[in-house]
Protein backbone atom coordinates (compact mmCIF):
# COMPACT_ATOMS: atom_id res chain seq x y z
CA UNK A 1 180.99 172.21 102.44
CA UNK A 2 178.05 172.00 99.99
CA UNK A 3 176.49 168.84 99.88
CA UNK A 4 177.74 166.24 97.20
CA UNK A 5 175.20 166.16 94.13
CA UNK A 6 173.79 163.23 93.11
CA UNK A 7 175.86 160.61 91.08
CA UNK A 8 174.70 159.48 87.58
CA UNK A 9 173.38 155.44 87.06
CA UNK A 10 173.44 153.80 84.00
CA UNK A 11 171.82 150.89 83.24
CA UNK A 12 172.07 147.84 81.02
CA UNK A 13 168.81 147.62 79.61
CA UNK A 14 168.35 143.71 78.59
CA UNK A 15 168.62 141.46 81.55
CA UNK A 16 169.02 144.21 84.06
CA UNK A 17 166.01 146.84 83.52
CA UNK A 18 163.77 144.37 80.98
CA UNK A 19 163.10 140.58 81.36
CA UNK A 20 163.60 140.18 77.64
CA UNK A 21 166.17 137.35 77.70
CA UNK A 22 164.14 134.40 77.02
CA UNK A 23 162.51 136.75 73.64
CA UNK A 24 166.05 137.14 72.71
CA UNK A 25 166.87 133.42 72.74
CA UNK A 26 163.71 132.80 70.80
CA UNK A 27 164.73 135.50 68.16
CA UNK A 28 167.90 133.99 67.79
CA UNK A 29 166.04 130.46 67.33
CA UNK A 30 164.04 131.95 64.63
CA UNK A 31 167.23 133.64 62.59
CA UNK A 32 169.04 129.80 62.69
CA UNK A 33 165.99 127.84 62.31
CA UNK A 34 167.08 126.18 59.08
CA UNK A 35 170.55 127.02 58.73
CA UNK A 36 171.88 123.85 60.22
CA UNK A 37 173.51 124.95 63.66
CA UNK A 38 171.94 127.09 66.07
CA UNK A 39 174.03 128.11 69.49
CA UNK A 40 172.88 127.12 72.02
CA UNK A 41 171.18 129.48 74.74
CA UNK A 42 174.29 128.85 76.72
CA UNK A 43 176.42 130.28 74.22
CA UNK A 44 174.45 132.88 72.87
CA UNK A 45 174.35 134.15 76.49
CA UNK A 46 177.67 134.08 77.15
CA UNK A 47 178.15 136.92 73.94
CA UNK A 48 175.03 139.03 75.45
CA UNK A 49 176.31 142.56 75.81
CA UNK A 50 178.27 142.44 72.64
CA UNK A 51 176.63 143.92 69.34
CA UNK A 52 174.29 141.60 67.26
CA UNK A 53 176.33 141.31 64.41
CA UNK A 54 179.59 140.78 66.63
CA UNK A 55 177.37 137.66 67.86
CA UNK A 56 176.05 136.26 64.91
CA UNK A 57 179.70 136.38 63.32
CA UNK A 58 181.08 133.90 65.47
CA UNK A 59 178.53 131.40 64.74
CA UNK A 60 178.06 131.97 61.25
CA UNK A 61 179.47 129.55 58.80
CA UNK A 62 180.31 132.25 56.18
CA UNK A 63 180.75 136.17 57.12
CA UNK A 64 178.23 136.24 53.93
CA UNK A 65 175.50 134.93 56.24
CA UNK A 66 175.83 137.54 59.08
CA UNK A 67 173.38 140.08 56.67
CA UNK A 68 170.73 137.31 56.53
CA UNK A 69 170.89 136.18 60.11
CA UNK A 70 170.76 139.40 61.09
CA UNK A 71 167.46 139.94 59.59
CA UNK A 72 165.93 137.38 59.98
CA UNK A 73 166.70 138.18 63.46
CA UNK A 74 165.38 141.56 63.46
CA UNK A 75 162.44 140.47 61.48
CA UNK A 76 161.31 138.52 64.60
CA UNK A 77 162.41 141.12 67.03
CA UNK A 78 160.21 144.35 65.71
CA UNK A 79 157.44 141.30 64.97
CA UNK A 80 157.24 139.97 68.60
CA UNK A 81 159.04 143.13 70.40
CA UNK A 82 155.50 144.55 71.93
CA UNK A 83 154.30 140.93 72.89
CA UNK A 84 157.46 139.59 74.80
CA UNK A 85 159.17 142.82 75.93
CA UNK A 86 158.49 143.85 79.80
CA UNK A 87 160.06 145.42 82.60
CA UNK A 88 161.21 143.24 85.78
CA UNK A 89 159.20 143.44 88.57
CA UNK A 90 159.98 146.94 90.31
CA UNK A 91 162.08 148.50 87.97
CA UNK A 92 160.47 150.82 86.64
CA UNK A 93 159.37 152.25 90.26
CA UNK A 94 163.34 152.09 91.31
CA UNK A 95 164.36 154.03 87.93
CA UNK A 96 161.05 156.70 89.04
CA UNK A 97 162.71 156.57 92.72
CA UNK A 98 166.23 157.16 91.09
CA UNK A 99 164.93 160.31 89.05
CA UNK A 100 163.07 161.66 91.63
CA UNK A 101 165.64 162.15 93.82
CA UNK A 102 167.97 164.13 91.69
CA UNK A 103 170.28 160.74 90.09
CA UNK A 104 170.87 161.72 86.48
CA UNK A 105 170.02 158.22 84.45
CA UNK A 106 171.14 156.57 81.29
CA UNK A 107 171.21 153.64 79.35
CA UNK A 108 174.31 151.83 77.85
CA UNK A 109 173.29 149.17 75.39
CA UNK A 110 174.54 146.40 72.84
CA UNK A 111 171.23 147.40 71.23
CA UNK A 112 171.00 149.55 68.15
CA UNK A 113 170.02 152.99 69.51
CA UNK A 114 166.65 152.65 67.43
CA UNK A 115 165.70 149.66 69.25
CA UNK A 116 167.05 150.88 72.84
CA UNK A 117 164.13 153.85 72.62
CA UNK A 118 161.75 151.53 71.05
CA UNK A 119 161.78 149.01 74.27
CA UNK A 120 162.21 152.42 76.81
CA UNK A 121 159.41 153.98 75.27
CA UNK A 122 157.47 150.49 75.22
CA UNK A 123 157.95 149.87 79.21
CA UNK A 124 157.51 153.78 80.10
CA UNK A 125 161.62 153.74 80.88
CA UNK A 126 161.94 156.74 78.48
CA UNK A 127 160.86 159.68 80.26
CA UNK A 128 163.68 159.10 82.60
CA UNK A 129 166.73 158.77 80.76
CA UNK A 130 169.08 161.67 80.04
CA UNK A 131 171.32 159.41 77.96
CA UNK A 132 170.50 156.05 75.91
CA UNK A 133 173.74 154.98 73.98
CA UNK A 134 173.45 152.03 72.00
CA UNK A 135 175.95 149.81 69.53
CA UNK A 136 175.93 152.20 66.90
CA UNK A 137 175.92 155.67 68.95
CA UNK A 138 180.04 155.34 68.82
CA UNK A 139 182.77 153.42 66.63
CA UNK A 140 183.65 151.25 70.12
CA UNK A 141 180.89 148.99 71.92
CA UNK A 142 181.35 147.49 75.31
CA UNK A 143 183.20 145.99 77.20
CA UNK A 144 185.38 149.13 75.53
CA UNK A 145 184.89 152.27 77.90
CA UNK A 146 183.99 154.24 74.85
CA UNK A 147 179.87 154.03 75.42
CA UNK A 148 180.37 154.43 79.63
CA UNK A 149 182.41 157.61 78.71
CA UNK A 150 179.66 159.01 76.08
CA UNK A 151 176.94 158.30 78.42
CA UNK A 152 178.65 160.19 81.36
CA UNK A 153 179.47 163.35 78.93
CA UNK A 154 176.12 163.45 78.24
CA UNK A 155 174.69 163.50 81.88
CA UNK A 156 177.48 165.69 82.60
CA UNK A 157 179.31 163.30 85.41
CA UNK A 158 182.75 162.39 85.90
CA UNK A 159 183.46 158.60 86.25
CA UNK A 160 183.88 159.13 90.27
CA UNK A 161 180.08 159.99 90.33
CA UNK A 162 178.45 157.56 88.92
CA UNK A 163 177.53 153.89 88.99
CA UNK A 164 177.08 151.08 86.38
CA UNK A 165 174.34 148.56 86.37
CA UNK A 166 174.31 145.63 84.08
CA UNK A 167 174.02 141.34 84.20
CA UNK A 168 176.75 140.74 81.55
CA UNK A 169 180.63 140.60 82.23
CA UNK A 170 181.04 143.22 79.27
CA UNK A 171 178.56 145.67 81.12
CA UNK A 172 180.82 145.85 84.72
CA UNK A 173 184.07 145.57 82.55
CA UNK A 174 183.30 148.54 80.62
CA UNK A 175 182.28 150.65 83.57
CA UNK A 176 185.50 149.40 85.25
CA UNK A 177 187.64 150.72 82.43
CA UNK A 178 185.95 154.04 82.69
CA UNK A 179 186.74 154.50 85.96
CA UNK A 180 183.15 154.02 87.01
CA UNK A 181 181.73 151.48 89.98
CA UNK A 182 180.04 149.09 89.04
CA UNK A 183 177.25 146.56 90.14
CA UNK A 184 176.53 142.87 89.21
CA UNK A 185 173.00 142.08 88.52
CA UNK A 186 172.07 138.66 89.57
CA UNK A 187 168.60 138.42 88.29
CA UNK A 188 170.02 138.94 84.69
CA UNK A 189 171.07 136.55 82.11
CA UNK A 190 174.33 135.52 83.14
CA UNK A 191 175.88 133.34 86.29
CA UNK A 192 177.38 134.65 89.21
CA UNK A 193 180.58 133.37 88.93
CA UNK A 194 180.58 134.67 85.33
CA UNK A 195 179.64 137.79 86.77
CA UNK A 196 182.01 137.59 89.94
CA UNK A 197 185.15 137.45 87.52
CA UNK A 198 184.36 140.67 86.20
CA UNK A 199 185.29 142.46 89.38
CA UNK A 200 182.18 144.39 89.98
CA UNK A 201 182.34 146.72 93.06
CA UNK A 202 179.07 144.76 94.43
CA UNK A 203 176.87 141.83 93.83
CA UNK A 204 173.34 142.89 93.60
CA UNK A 205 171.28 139.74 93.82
CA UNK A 206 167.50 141.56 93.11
CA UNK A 207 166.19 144.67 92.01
CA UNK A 208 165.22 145.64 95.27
CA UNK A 209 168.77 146.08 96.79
CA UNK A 210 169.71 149.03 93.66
CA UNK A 211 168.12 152.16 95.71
CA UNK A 212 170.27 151.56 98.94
CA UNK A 213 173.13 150.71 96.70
CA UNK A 214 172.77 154.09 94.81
CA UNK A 215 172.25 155.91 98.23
CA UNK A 216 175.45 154.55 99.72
CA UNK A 217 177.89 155.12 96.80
């Protein structure tokens, strides 16, 4: 029998690819700084995953004030994007490792799609990515399926060969309603029991431990 062909990974990219967690907290600072209430980083990470304006709706006052939080929140974000944005220790060597062995690779995103390639093409992630599907590449965002299924037409994978990667609940829920395995990762944003109630097929508690995770699936 011919050998199985290598299964596709998709990524989160905040938290789980890019240490860009404490720059989002700090752009969300910036949109509520003067608006009265701000949410606290606890609660704005329990939403990360979701779309921005999903977020910034349940903490507005008035659904009026979603278009003005929102830019102000963007205003900081393509200001400060180049300064704060990085990848996490190793990750872009594991994503190189990944390609060069054949693993189709995507991204899956609560990002606009504009900003997704903007931070790949900032940390060099780019060149390896078959697929980058963001918030507004299809009418449903995570935790829906919808983005996990897009992702694997693209790369040309069925849900049984591939794996998702991602620190928030709605990242292993989504890949869980695709069919798809998934993988908690630790070093991300949110806790481990948060993470642990989302099912995922493994805990991954660094970077490191991804390639042998890949190689065994």
């Amino acid at each position: 029998m011919p050998a199985p062909r290598p299964i596709a990974v998709l990524f989160d990219l905040d938290g789980t690819l890019v240490d860009t967690v404490p720059f989002i907290l700090a752009a969300v600072r910036h949109a509520f700084d003067g608006y009265g209430s701000c949410p606290s980083d606890a609660q704005w990470i329990a939403g990360i995953g979701t779309p921005l304006r999903t977020q910034l709706a349940g903490f507005a006052r008035r659904a009026e004030d979603v278009d003005v939080l929102f830019r102000r929140y963007r205003a900081y974000w393509l200001a400060e994007h180049d300064r704060m944005t990085r990848c996490f220790p190793g990750a872009l060597e594991l994503v190189a490792g990944l390609a060069a062995r054949g693993h189709p690779l995507g991204v899956v995103t609560a990002k606009v799609e504009e900003g997704a390639w903007r931070t790949l093409r900032h940390t060099g992630l780019d060149r390896y990515m078959g697929a980058v599907i963001g918030a507004d590449s299809c009418p449903r965002a995570k935790p829906d399926p919808e983005p996990v299924r897009l992702a694997l037409a693209r790369l040309g994978r069925a849900p049984e060969e591939a794996l998702m990667i991602g620190d928030s609940p709605h990242d292993l829920v989504a890949g869980r309603r695709a069919g798809v395995r998934t993988v908690a990762a630790l070093w991300g944003a949110c806790s481990a029991e948060a993470l642990a109630a989302a099912e995922p097929d493994h805990l991954a508690a660094a970077l490191g431990e991804l390639a042998a995770l890949v190689h065994a699936a």
